[in-house]
N, C-alpha and C. Protein backbone atom coordinates (compact mmCIF):
# COMPACT_ATOMS: atom_id res chain seq x y z
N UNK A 1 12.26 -9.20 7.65
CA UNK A 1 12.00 -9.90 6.41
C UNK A 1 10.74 -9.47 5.70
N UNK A 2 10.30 -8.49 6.34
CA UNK A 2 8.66 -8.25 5.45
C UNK A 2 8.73 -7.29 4.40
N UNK A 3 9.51 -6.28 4.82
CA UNK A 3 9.91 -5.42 3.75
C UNK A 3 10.71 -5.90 2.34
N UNK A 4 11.70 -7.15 2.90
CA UNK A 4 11.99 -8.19 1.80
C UNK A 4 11.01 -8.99 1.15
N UNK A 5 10.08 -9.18 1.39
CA UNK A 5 8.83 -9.91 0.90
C UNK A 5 8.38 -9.26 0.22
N UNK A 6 7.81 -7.70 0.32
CA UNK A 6 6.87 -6.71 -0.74
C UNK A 6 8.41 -6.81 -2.08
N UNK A 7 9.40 -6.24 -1.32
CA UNK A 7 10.52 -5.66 -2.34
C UNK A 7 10.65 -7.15 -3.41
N UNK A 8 10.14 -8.10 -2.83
CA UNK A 8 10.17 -9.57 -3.80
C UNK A 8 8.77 -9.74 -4.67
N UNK A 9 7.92 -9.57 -4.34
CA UNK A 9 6.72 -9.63 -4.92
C UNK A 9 6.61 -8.04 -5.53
N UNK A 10 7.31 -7.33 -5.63
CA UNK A 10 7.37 -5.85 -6.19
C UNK A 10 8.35 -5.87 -7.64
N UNK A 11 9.28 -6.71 -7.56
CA UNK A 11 10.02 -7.38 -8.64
C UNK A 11 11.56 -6.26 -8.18
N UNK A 12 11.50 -5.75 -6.82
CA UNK A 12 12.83 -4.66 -6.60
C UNK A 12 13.77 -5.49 -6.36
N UNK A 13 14.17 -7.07 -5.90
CA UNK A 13 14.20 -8.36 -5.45
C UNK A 13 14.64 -9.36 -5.97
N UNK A 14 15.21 -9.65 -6.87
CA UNK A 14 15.23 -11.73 -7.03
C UNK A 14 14.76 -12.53 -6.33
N UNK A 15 13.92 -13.66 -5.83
CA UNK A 15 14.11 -14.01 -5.10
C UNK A 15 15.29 -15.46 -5.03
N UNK A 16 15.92 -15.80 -4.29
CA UNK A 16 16.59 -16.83 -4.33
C UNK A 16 15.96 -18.40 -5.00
N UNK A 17 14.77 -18.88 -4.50
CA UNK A 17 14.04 -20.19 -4.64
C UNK A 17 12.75 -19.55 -4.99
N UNK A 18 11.74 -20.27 -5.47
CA UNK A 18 10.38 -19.87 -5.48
C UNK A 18 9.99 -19.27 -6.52
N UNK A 19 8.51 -19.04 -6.68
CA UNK A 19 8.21 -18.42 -8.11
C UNK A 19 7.01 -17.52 -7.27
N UNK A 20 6.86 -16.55 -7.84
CA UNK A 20 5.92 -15.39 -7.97
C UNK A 20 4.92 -15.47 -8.54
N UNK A 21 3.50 -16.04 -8.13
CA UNK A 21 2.63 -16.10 -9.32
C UNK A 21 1.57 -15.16 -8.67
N UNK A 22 1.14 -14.05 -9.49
CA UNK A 22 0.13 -13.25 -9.40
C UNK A 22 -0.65 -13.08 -10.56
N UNK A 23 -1.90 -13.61 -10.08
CA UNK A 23 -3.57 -13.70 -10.72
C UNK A 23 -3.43 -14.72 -11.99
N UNK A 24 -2.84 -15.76 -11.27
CA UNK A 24 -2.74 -17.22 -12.40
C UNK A 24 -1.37 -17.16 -13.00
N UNK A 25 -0.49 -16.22 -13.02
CA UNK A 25 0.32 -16.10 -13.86
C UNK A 25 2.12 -16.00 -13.41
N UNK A 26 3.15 -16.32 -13.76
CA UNK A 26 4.18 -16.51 -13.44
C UNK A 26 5.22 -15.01 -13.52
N UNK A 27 5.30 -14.30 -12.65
CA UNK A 27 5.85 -12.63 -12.79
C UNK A 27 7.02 -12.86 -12.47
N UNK A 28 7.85 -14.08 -11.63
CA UNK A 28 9.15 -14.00 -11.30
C UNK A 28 10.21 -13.35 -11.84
N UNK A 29 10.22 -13.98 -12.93
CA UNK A 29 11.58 -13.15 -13.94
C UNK A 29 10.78 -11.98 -14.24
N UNK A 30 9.59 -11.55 -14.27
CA UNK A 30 9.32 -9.77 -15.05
C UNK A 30 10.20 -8.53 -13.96
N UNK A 31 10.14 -7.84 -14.69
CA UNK A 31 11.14 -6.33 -13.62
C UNK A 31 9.73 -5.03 -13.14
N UNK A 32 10.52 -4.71 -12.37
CA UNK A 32 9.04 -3.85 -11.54
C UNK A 32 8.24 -3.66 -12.40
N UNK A 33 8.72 -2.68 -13.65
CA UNK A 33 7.62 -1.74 -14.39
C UNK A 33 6.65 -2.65 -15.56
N UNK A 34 7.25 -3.93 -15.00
CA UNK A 34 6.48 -4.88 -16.15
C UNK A 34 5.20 -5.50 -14.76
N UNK A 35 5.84 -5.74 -13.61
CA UNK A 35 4.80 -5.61 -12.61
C UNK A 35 3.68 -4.80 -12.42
N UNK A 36 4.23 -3.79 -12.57
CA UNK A 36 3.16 -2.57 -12.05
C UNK A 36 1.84 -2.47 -13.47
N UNK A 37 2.23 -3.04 -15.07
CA UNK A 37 1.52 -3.35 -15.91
C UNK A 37 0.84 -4.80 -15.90
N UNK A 38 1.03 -5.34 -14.81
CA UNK A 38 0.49 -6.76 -14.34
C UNK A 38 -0.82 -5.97 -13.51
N UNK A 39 -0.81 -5.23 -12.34
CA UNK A 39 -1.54 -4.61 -11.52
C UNK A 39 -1.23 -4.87 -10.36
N UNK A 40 -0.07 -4.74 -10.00
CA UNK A 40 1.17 -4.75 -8.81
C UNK A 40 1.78 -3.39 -8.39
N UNK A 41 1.16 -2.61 -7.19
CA UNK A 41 1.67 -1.49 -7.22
C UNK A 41 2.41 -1.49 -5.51
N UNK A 42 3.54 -1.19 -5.56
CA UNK A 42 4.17 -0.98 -4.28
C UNK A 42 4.22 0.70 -3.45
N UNK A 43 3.74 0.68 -2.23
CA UNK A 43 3.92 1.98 -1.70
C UNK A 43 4.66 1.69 -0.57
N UNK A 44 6.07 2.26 -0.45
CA UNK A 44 7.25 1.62 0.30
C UNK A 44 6.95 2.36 1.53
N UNK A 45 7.55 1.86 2.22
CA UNK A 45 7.99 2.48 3.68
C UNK A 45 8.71 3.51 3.57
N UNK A 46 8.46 4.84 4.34
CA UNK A 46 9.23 6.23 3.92
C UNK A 46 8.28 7.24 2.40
N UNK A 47 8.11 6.42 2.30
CA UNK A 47 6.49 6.87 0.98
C UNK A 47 7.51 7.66 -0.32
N UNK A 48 9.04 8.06 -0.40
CA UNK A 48 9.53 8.37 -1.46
C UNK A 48 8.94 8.70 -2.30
N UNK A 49 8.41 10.63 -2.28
CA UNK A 49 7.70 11.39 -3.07
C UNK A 49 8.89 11.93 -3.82
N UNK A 50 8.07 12.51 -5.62
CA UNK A 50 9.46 14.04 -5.41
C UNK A 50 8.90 14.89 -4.85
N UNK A 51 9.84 15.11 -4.04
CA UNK A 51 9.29 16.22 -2.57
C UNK A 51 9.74 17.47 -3.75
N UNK A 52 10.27 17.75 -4.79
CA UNK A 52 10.32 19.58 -5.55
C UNK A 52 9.32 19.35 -6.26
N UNK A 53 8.19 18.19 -6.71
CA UNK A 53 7.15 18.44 -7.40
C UNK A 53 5.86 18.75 -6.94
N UNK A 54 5.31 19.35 -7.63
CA UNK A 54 4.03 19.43 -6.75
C UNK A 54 2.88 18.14 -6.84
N UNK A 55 1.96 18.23 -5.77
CA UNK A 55 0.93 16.73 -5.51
C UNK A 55 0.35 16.49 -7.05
N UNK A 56 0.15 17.43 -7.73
CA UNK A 56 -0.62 16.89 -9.01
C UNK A 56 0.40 16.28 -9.93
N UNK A 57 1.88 16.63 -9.93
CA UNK A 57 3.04 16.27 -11.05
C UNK A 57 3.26 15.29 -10.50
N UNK A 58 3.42 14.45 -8.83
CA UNK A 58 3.34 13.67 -8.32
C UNK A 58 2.72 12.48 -8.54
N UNK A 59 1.02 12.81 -8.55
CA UNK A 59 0.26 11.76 -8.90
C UNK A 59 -0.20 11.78 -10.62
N UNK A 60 0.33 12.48 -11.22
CA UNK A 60 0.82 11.85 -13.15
C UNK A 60 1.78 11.24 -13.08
N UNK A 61 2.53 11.82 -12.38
CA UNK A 61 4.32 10.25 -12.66
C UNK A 61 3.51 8.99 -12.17
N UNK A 62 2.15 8.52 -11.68
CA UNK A 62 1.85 7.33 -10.64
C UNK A 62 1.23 6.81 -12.03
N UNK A 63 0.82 7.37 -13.40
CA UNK A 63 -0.23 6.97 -14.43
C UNK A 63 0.81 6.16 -15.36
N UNK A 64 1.88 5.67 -14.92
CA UNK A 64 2.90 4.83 -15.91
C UNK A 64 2.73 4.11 -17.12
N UNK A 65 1.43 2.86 -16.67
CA UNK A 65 1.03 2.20 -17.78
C UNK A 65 0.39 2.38 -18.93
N UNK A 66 0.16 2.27 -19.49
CA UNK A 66 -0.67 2.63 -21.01
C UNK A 66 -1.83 2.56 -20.82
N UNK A 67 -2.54 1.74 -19.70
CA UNK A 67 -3.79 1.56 -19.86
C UNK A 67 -4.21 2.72 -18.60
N UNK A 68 -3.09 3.15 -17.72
CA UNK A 68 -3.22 3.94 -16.57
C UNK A 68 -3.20 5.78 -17.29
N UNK A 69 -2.50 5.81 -18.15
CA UNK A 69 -2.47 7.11 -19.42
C UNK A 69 -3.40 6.97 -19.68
N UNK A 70 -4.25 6.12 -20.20
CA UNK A 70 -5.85 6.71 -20.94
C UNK A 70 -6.79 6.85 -20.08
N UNK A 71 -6.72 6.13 -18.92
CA UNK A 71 -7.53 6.44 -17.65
C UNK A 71 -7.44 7.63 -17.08
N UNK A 72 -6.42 8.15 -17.51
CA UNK A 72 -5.55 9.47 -16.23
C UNK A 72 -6.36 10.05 -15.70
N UNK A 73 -6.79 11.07 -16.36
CA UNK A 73 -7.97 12.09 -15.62
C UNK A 73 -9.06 11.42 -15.03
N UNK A 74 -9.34 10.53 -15.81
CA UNK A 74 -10.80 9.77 -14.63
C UNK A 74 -10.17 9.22 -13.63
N UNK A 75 -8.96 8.86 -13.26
CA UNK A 75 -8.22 8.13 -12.23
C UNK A 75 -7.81 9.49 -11.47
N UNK A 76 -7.39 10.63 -11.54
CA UNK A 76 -6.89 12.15 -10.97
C UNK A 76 -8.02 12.16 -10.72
N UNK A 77 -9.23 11.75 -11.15
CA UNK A 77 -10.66 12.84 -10.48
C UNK A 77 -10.86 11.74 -9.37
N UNK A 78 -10.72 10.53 -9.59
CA UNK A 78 -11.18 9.65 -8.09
C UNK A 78 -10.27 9.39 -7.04
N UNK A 79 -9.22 10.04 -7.41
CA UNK A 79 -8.10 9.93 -6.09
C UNK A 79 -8.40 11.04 -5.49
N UNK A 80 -9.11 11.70 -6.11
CA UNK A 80 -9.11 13.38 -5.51
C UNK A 80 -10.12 13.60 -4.67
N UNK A 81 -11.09 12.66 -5.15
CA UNK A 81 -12.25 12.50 -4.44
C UNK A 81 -12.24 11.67 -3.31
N UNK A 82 -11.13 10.66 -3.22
CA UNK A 82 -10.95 9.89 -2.47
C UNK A 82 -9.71 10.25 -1.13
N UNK A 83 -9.16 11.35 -1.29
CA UNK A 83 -8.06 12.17 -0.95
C UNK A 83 -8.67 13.91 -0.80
N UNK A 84 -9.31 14.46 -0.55
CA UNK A 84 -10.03 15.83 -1.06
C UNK A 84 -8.93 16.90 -0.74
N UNK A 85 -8.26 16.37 0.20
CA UNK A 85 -7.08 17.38 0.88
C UNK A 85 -6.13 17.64 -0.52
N UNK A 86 -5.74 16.23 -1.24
CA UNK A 86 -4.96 16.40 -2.60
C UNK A 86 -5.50 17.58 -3.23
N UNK A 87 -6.74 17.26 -3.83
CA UNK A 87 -7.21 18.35 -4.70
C UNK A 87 -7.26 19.54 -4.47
N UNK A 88 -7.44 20.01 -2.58
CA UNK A 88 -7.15 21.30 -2.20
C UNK A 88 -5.69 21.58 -2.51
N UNK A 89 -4.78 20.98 -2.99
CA UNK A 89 -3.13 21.01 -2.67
C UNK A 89 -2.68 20.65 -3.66
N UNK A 90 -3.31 20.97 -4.81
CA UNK A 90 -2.57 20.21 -6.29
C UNK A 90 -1.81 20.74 -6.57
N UNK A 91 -1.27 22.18 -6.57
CA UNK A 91 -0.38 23.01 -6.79
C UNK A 91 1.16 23.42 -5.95
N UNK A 92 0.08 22.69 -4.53
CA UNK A 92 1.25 22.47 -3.62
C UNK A 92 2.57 21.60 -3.84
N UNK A 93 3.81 22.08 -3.59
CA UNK A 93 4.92 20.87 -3.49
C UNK A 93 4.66 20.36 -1.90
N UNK A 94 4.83 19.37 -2.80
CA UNK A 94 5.18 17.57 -2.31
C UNK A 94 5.52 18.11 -0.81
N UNK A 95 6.71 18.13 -0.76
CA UNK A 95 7.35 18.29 0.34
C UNK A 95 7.39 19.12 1.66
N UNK A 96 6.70 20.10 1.01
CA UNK A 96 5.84 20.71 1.99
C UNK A 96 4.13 20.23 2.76
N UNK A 97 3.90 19.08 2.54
CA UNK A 97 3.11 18.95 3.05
C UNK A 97 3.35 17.98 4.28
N UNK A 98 2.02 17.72 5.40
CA UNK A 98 2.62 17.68 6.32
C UNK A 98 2.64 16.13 6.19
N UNK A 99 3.11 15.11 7.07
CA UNK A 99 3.47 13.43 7.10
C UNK A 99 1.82 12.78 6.78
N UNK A 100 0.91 13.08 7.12
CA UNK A 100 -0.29 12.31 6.75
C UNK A 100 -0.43 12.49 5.48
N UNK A 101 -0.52 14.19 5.09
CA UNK A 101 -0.62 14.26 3.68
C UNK A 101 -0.03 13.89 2.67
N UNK A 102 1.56 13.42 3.10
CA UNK A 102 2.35 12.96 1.96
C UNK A 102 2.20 11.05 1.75
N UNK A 103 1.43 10.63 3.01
CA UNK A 103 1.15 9.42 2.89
C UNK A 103 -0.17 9.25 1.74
N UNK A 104 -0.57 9.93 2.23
CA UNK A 104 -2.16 9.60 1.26
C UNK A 104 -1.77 9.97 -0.36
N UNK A 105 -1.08 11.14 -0.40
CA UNK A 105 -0.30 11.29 -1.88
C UNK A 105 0.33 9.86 -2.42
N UNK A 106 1.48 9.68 -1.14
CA UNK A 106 1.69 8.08 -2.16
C UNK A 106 1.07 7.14 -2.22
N UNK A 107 0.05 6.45 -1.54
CA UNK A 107 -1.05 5.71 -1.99
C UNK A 107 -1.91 6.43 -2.93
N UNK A 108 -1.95 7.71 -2.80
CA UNK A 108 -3.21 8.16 -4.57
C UNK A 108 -1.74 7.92 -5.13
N UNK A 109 -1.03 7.71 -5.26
CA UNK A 109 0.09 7.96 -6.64
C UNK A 109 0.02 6.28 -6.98
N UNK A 110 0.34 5.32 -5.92
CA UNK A 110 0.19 4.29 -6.53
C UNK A 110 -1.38 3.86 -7.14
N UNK A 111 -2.52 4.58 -6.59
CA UNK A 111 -3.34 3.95 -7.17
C UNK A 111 -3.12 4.34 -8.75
N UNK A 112 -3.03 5.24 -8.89
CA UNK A 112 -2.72 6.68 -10.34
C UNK A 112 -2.46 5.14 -11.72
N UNK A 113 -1.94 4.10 -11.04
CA UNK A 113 -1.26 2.86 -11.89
C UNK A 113 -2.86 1.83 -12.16
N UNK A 114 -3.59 2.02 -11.29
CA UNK A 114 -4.77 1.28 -11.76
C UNK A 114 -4.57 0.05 -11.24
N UNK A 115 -4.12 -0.03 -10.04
CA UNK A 115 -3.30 -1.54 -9.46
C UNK A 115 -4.28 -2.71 -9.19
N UNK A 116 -4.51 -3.80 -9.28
CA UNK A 116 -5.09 -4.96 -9.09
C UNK A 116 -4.71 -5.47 -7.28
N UNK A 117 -3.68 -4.87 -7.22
CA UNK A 117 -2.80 -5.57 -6.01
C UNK A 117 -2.19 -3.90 -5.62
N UNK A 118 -2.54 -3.50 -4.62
CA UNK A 118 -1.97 -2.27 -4.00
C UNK A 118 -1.18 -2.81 -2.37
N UNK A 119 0.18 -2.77 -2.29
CA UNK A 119 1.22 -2.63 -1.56
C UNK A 119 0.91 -2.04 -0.54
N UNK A 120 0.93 -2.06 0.84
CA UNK A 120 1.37 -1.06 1.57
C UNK A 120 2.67 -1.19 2.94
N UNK A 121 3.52 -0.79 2.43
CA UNK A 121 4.69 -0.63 3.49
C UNK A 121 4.83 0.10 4.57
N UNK A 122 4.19 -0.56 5.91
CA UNK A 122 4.32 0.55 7.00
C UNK A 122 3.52 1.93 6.74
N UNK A 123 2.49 1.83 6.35
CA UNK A 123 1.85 3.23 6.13
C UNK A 123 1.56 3.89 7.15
N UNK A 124 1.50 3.78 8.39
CA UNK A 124 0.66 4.34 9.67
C UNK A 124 2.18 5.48 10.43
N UNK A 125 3.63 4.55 9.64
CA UNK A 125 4.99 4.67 10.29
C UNK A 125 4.72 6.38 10.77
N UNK A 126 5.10 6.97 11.34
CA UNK A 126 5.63 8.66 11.78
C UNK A 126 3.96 9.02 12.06
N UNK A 127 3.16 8.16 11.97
CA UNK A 127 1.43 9.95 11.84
C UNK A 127 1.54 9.84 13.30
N UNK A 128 0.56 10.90 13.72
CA UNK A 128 -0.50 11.16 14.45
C UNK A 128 -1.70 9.81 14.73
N UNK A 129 -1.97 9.55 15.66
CA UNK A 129 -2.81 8.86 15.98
C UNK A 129 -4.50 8.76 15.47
N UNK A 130 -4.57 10.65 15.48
CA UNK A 130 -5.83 10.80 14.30
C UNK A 130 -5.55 10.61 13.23
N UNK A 131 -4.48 10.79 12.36
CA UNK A 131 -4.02 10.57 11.08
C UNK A 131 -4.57 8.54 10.76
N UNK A 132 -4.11 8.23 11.83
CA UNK A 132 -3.67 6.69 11.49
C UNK A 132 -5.49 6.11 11.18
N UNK A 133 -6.07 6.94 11.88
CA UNK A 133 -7.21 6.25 12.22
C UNK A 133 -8.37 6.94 10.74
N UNK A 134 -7.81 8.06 10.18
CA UNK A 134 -8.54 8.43 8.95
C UNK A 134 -7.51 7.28 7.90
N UNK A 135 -6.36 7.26 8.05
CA UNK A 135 -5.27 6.38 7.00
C UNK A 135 -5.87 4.98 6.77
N UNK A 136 -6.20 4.14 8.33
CA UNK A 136 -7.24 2.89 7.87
C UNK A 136 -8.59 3.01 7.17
N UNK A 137 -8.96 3.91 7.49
CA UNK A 137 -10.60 4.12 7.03
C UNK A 137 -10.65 4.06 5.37
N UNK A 138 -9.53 4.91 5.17
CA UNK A 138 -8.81 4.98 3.56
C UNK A 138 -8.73 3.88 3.08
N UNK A 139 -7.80 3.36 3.84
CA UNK A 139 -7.96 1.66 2.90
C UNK A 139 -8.72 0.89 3.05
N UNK A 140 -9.18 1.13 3.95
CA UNK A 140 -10.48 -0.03 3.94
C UNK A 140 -11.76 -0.01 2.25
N UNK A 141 -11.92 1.66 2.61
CA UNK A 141 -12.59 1.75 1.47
C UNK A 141 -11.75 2.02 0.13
N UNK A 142 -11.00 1.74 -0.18
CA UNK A 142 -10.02 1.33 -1.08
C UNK A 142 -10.24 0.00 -1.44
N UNK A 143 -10.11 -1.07 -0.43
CA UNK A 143 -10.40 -2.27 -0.38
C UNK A 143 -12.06 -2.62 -1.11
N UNK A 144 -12.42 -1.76 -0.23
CA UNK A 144 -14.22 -2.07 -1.26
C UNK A 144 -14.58 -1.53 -2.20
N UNK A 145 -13.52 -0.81 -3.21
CA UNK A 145 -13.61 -0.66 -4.48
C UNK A 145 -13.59 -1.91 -5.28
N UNK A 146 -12.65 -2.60 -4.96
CA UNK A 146 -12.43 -3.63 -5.18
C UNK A 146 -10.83 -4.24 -5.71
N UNK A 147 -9.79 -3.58 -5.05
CA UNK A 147 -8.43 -3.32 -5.12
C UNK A 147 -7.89 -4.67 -3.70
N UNK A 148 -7.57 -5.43 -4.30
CA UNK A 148 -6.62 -6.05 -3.09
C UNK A 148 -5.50 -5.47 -2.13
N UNK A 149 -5.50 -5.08 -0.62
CA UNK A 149 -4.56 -4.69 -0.20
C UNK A 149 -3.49 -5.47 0.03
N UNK A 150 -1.80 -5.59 -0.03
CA UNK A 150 -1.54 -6.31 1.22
C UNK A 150 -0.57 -5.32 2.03
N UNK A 151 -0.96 -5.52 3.33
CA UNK A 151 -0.45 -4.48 4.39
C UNK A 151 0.30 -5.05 5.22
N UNK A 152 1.44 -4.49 5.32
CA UNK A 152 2.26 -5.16 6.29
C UNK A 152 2.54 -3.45 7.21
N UNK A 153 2.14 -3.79 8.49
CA UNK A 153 2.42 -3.11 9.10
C UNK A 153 2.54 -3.29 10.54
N UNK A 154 3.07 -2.39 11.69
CA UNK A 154 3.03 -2.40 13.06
C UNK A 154 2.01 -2.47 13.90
N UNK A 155 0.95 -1.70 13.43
CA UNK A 155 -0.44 -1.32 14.57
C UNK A 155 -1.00 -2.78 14.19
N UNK A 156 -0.51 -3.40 14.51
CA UNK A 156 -1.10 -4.96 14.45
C UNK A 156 -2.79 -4.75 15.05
N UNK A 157 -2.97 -4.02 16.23
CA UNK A 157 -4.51 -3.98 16.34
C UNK A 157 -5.65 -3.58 15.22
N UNK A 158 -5.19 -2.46 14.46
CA UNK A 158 -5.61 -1.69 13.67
C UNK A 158 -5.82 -2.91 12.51
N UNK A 159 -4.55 -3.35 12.07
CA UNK A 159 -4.48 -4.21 11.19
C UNK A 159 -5.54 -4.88 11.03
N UNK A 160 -5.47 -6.06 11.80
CA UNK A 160 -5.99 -7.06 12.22
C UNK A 160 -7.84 -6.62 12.22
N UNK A 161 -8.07 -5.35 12.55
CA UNK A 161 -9.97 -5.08 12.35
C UNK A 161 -9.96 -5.08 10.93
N UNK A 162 -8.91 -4.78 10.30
CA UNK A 162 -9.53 -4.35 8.47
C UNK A 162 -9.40 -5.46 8.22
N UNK A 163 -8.72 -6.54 7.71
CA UNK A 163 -8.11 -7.43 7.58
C UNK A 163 -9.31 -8.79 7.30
N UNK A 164 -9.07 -9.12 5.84
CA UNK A 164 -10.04 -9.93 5.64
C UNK A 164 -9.11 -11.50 5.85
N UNK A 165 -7.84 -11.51 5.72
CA UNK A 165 -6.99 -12.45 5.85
C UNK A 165 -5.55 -12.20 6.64
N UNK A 166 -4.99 -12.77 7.59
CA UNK A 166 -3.64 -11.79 8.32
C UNK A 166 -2.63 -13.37 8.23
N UNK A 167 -1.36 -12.91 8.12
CA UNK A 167 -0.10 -13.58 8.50
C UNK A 167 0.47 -12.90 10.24
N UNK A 168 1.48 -14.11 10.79
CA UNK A 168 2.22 -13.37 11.51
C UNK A 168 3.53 -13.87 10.77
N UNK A 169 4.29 -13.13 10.85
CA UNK A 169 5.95 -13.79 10.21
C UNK A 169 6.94 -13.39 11.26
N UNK A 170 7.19 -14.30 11.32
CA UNK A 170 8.57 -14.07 12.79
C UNK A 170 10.02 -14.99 12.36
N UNK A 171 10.76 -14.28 12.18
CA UNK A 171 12.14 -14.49 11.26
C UNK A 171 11.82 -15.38 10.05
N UNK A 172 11.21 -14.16 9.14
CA UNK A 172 11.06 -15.00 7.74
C UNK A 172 10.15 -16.23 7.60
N UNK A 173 9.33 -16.75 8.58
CA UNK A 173 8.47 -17.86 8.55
C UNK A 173 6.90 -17.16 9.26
N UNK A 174 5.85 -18.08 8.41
CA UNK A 174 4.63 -17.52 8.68
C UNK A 174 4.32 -18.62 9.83
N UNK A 175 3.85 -17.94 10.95
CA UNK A 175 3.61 -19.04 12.56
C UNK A 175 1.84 -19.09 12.48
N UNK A 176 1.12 -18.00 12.07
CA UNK A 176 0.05 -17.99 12.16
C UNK A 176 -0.76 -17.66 11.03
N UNK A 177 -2.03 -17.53 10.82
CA UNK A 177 -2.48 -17.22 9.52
C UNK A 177 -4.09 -17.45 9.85
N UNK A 178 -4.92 -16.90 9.95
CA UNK A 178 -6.52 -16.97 9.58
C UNK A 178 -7.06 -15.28 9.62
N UNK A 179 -8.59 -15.47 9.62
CA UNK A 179 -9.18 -14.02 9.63
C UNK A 179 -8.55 -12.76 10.50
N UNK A 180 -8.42 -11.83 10.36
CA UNK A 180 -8.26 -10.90 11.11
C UNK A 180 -8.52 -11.03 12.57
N UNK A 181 -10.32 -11.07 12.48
CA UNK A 181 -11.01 -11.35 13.90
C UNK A 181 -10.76 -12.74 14.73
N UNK A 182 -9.92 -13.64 14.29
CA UNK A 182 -9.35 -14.83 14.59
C UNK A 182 -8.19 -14.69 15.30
N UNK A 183 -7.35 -13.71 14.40
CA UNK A 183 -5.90 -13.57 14.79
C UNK A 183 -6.23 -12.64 16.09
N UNK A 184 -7.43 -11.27 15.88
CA UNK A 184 -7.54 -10.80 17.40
C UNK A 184 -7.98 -11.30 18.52
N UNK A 185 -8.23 -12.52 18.32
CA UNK A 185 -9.21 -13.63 19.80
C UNK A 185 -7.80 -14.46 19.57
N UNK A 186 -6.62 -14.60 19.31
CA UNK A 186 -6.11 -15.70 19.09
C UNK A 186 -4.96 -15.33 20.82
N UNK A 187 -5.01 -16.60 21.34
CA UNK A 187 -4.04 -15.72 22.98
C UNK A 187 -2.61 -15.32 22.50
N UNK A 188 -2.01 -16.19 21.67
CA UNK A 188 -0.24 -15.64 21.68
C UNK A 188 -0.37 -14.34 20.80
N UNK A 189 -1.28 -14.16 19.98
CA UNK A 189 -1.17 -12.60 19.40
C UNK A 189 -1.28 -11.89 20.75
N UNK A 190 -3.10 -11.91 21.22
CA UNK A 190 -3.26 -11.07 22.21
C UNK A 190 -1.95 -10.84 23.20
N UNK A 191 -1.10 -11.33 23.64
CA UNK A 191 -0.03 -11.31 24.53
C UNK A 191 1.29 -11.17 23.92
N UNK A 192 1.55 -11.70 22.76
CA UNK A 192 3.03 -10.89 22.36
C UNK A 192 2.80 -9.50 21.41
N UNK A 193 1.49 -9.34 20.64
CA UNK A 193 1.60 -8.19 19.66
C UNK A 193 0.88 -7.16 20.53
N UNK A 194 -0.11 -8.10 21.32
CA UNK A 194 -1.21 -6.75 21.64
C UNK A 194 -1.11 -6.34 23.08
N UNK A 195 -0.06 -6.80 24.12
CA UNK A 195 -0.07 -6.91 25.67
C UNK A 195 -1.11 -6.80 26.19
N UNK A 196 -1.67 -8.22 25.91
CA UNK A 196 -2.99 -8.12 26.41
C UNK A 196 -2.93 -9.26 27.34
């Protein structure tokens, strides 16, 4: 159900009951691309690049909004800076690059939107273990730009250190909920997420 949750708060979704309100305001009935001009950006699970374009044609398709078009280049120069491997690889296609690199492409692509609220779906899914551990560091300082994350992901340990606020959801219902460092001292996490 979590991936149903972003795809609902992403506007990919209806939801059945309930209303959607992001930053005071009622988005339910809006459709993604009226989301993503709210400052709602989704980066799905599987990261769905165009793998025949290259990383720079990549992260211009991410500049959608009007206010993300006049930003463009100052937004291409801080993803690049924030990504340095991109900028070595702007010319590169997509698809040739290797699974870390095409992750960090689609998070610079969603930032490319200027998001208020940045998505992340399973981002850690397929890396390398060193990958995962430069991939948090990323968002963290993403986060202290001043970009809201919400992360739903597996490495629940990992999670849970960045994590200024955590859910657990276990068939569609939230069982737990406080700080990060709460949820890691908490015993039924430690023993069903963390075998501890």
């Amino acid at each position: 159900g979590k991936t149903t949750l972003l795809k609902v708060l992403s506007g990919l979704i209806k939801p059945e009951t309930g209303k959607i309100i992001f930053d005071g305001e009622d988005v339910t009935n809006l459709p993604p691309h009226k989301r993503v001009e709210k400052g709602i950006s989704l980066i799905p699970e599987g990261r769905l690049l165009f793998t025949r374009l290259t990383v720079e044609e990549n992260l211009l398709l991410g500049a959608t909004t009007e206010k993300a078009r006049i930003e463009r280049e100052k937004t291409l120069k801080w993803v690049c800076q924030l990504f340095p491997i991109l900028e070595e690889r702007k010319k590169q296609i997509a698809g040739t690059l290797s699974g870390g690199e095409q992750q960090m492409l689609a998070i610079a692509r969603g930032l490319m939107s200027k998001p208020k609220l940045l998505i992340l779906d399973e981002p850690s899914w397929g890396l390398a273990p060193k990958i995962v551990v430069q991939l948090f560091d990323l968002i963290k300082e993403i986060n202290n730009k001043g970009i809201t994350i919400l992360l739903v992901e597996q490495n629940v340990w990992r999670t849970l250190e960045i994590s200024d606020k955590a859910y657990v959801i276990e068939t569609g219902r939230i069982v737990l909920s406080g700080s990060g460092k709460e949820l890691l001292e908490n015993e039924y996490v430690r023993k069903t997420y963390l075998g501890l």
